[in-house]
N, C-alpha and C. Protein backbone atom coordinates (compact mmCIF):
# COMPACT_ATOMS: atom_id res chain seq x y z
N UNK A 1 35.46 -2.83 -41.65
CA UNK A 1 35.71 -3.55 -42.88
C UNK A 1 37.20 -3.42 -43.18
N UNK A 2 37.67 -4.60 -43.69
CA UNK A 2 39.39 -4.66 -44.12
C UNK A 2 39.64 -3.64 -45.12
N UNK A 3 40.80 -2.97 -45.18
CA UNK A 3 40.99 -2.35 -46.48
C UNK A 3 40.82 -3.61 -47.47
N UNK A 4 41.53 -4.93 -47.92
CA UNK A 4 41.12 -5.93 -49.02
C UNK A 4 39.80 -6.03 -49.27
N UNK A 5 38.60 -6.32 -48.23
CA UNK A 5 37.62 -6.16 -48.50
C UNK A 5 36.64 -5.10 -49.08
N UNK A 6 37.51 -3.99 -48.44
CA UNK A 6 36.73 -2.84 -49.13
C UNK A 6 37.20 -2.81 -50.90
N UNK A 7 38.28 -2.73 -50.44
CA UNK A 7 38.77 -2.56 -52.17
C UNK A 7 38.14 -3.69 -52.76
N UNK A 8 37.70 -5.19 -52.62
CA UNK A 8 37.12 -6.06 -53.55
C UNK A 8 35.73 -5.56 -53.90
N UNK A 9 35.03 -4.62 -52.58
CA UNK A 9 33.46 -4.68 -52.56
C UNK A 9 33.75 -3.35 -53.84
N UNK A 10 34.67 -2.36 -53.33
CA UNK A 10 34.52 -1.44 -54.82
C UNK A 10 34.82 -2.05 -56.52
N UNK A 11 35.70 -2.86 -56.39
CA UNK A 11 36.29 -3.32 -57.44
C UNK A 11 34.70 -3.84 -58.23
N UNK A 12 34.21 -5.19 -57.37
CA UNK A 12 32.89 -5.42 -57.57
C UNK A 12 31.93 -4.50 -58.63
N UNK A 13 31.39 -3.83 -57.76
CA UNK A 13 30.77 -2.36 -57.85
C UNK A 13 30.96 -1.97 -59.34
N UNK A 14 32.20 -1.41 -59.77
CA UNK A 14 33.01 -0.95 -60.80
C UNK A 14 32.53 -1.59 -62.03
N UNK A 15 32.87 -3.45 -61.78
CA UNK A 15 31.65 -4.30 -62.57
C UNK A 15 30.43 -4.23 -63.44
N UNK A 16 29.96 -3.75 -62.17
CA UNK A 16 28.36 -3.28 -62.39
C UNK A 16 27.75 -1.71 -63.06
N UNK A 17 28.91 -1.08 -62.96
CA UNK A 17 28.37 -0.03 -63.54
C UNK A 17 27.94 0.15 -64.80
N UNK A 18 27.46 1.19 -65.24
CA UNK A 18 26.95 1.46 -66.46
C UNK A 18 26.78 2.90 -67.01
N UNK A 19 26.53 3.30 -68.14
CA UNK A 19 26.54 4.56 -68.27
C UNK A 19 25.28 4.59 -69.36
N UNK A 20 24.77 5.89 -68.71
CA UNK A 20 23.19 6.48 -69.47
C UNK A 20 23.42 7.57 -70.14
N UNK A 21 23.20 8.26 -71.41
CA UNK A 21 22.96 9.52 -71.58
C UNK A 21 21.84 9.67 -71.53
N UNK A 22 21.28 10.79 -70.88
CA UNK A 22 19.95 11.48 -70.52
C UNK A 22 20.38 13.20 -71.18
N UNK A 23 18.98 13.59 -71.85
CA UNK A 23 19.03 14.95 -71.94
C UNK A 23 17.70 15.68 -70.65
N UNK A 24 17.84 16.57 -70.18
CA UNK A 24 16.82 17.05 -69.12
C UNK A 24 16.55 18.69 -69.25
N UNK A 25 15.41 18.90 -68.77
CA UNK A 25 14.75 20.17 -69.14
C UNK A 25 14.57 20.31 -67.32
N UNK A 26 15.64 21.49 -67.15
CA UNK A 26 15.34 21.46 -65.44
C UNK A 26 14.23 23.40 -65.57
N UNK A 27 13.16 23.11 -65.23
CA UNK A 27 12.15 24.45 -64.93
C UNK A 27 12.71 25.85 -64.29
N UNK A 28 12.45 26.56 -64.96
CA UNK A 28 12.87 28.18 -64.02
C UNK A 28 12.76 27.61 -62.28
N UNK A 29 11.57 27.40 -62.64
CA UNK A 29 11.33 27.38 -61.02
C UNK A 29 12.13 26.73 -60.18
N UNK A 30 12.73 25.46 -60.67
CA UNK A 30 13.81 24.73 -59.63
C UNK A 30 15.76 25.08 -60.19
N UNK A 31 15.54 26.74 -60.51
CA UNK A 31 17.42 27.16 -61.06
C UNK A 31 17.69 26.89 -59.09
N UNK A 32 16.81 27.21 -58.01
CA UNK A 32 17.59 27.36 -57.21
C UNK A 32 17.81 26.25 -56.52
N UNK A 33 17.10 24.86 -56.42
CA UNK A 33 17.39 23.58 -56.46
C UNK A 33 18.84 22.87 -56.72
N UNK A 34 19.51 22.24 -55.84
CA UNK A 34 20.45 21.59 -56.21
C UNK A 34 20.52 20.54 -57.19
N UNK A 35 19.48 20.19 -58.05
CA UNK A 35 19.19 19.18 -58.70
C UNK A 35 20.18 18.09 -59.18
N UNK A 36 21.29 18.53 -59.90
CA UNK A 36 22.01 18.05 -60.88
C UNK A 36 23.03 17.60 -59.30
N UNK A 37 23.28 18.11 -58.39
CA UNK A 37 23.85 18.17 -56.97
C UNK A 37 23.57 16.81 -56.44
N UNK A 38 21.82 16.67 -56.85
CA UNK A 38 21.31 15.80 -56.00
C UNK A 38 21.74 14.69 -55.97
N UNK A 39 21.79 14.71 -57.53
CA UNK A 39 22.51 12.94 -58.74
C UNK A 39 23.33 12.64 -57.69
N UNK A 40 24.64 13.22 -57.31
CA UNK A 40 25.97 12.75 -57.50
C UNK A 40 26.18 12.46 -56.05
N UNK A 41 25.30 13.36 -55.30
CA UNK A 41 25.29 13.14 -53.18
C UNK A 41 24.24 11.87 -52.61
N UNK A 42 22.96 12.27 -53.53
CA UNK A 42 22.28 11.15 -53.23
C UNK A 42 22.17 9.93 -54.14
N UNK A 43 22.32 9.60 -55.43
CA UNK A 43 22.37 8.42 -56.07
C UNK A 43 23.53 8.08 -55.96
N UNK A 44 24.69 9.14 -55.32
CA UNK A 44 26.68 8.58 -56.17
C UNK A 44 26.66 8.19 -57.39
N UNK A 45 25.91 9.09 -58.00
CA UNK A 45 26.47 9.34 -59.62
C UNK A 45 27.60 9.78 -59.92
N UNK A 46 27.94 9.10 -60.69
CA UNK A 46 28.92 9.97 -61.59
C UNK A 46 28.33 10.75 -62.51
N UNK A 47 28.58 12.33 -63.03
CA UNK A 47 27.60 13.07 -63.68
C UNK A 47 28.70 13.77 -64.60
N UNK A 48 28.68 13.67 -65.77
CA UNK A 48 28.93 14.73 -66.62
C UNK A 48 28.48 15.00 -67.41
N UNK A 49 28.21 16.16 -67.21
CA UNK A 49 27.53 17.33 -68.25
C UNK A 49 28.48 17.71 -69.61
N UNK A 50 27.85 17.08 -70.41
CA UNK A 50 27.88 17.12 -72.06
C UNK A 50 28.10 18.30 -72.54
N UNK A 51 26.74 18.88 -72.47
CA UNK A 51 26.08 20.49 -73.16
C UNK A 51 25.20 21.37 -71.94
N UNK A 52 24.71 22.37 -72.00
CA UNK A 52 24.08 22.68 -71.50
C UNK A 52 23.51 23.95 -72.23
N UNK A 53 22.15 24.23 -71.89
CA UNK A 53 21.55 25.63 -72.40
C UNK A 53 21.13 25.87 -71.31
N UNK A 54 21.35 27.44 -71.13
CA UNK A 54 20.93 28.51 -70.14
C UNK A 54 20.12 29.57 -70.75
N UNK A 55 19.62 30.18 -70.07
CA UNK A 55 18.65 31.24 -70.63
C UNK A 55 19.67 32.55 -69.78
N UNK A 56 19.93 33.39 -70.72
CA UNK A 56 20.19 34.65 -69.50
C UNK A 56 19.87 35.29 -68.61
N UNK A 57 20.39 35.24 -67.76
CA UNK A 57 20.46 35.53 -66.42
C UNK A 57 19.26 34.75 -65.74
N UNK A 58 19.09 33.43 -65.85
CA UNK A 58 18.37 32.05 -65.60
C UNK A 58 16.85 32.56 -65.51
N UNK A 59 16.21 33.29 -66.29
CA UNK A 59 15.08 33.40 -66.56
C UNK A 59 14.23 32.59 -67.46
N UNK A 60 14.91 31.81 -68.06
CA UNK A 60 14.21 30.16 -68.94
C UNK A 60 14.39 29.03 -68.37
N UNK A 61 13.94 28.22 -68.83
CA UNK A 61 14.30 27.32 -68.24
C UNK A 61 15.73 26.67 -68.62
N UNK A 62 16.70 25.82 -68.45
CA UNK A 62 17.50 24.99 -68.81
C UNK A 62 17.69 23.79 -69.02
N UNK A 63 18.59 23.79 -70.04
CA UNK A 63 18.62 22.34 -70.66
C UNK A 63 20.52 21.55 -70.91
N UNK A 64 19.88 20.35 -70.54
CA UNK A 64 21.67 19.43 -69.94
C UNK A 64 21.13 18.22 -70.41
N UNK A 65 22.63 18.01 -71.13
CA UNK A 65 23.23 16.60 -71.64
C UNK A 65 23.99 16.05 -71.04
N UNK A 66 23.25 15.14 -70.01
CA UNK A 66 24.24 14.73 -69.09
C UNK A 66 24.62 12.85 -68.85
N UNK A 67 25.86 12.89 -68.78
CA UNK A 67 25.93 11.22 -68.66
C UNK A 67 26.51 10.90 -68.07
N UNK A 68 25.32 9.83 -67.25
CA UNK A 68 25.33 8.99 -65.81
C UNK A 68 26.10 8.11 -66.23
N UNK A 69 27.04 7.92 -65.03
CA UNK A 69 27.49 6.68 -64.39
C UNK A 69 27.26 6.07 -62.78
N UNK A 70 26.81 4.62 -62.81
CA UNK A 70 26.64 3.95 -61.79
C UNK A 70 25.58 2.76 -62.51
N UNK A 71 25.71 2.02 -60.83
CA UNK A 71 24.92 1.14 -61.49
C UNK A 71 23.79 1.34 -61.67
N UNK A 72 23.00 0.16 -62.27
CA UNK A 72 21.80 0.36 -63.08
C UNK A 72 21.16 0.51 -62.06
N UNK A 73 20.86 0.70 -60.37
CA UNK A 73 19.87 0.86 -59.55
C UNK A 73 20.16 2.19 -59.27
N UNK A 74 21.40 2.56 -59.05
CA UNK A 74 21.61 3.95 -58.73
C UNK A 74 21.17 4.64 -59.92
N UNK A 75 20.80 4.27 -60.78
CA UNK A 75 20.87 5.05 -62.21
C UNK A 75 19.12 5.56 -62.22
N UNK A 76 18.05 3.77 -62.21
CA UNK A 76 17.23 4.31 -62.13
C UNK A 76 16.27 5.30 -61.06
N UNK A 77 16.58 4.91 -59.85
CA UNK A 77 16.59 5.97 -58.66
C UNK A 77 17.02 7.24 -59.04
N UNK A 78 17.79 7.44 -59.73
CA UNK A 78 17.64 9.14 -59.75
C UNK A 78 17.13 9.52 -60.78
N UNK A 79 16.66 8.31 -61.95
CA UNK A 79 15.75 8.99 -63.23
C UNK A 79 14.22 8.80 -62.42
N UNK A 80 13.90 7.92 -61.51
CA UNK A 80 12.64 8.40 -60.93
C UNK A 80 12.56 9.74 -59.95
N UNK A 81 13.73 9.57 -58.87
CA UNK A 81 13.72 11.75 -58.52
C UNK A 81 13.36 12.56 -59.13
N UNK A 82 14.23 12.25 -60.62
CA UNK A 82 13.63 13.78 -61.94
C UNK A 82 12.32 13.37 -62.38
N UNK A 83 11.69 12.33 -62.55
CA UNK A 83 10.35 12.06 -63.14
C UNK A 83 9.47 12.66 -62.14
N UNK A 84 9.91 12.37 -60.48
CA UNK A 84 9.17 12.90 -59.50
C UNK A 84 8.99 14.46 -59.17
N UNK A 85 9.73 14.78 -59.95
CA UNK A 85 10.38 16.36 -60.44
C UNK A 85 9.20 16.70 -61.11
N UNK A 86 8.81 16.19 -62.16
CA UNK A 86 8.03 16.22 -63.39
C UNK A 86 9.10 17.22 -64.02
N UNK A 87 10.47 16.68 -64.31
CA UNK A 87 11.45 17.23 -65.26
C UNK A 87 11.62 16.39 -66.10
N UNK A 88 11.16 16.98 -67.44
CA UNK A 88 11.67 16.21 -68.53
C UNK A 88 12.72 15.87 -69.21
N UNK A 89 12.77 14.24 -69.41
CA UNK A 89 13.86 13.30 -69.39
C UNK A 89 13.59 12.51 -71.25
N UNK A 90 15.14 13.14 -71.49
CA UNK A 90 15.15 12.24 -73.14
C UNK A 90 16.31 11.06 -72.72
N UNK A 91 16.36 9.98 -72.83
CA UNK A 91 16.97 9.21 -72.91
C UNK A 91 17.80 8.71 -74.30
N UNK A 92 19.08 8.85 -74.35
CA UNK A 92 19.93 8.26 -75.23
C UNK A 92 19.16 7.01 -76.05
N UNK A 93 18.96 6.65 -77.25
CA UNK A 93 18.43 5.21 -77.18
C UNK A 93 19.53 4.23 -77.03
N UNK A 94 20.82 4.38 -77.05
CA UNK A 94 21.46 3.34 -77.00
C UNK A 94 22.08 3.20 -75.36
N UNK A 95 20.91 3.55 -74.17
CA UNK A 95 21.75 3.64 -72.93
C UNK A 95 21.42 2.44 -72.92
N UNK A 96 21.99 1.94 -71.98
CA UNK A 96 21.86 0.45 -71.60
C UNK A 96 20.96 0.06 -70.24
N UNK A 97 20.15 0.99 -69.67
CA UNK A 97 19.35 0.54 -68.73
C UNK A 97 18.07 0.33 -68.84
N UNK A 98 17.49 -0.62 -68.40
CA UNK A 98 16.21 -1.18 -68.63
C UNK A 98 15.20 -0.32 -67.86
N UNK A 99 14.19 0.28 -68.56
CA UNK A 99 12.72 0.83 -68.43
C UNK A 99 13.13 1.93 -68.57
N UNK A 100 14.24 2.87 -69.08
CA UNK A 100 14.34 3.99 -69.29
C UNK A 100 14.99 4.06 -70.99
C-alpha cells in the first residue's frame, strides 16, 4: 500500500470514530487477565481510564471509568468480549453508539 493511500485509509478511519464512556466491574477472579489490555491489542481501542477503584492488595473486585475510542464496530466488539466476560458494563447515556 502507498504511503498516500495509507494515510487517506487512516485519515478515513479518524472520520468514523467515536467515543463511549463505559463504567466496568472487572471480578477478583480475572485481576490476572489482561482485560483492559485486551481493548486496545485486540479491538485498537483507544482506552482511557477516567477513575478507577481497587480493593487492597486486589482482593475485591475492581472498578474503571473508562473511555473508548474507535469506531462504532470496534467499539461494540469489545463491549460484547466484556458481556462475554459476564463483566458488568454501565454505559454513559450520552455515548453515541447504538445497542449499548
Amino acid at each position: 500500500m502507498s504511503e498516500n493511500l495509507h494515510n487517506s485509509v487512516l485519515k478515513a478511519r479518524e472520520r468514523y470514530q467515536t467515543n463511549c464512556r463505559i463504567r466496568v466491574r472487572i471480578p477478583k477472579g480475572y485481576h490476572q487477565e489482561p482485560v483492559i489490555s485486551h481493548l486496545i491489542s485486540d479491538y485498537s481501542l483507544q482506552v482511557n481510564i477516567i477513575g478507577a477503584i481497587l480493593g487492597q492488595n486486589a482482593k475485591e473486585d475492581g472498578w474503571f471509568d473508562l473511555l473508548l475510542k474507535g469506531t462504532p464496530q470496534q467499539i461494540n466488539s469489545a463491549l460484547i468480549y466484556l458481556s462475554d466476560l459476564d463483566i458488568e458494563i454501565w454505559r454513559d447515556s450520552q455515548s453515541e453508539i447504538d445497542g449499548w
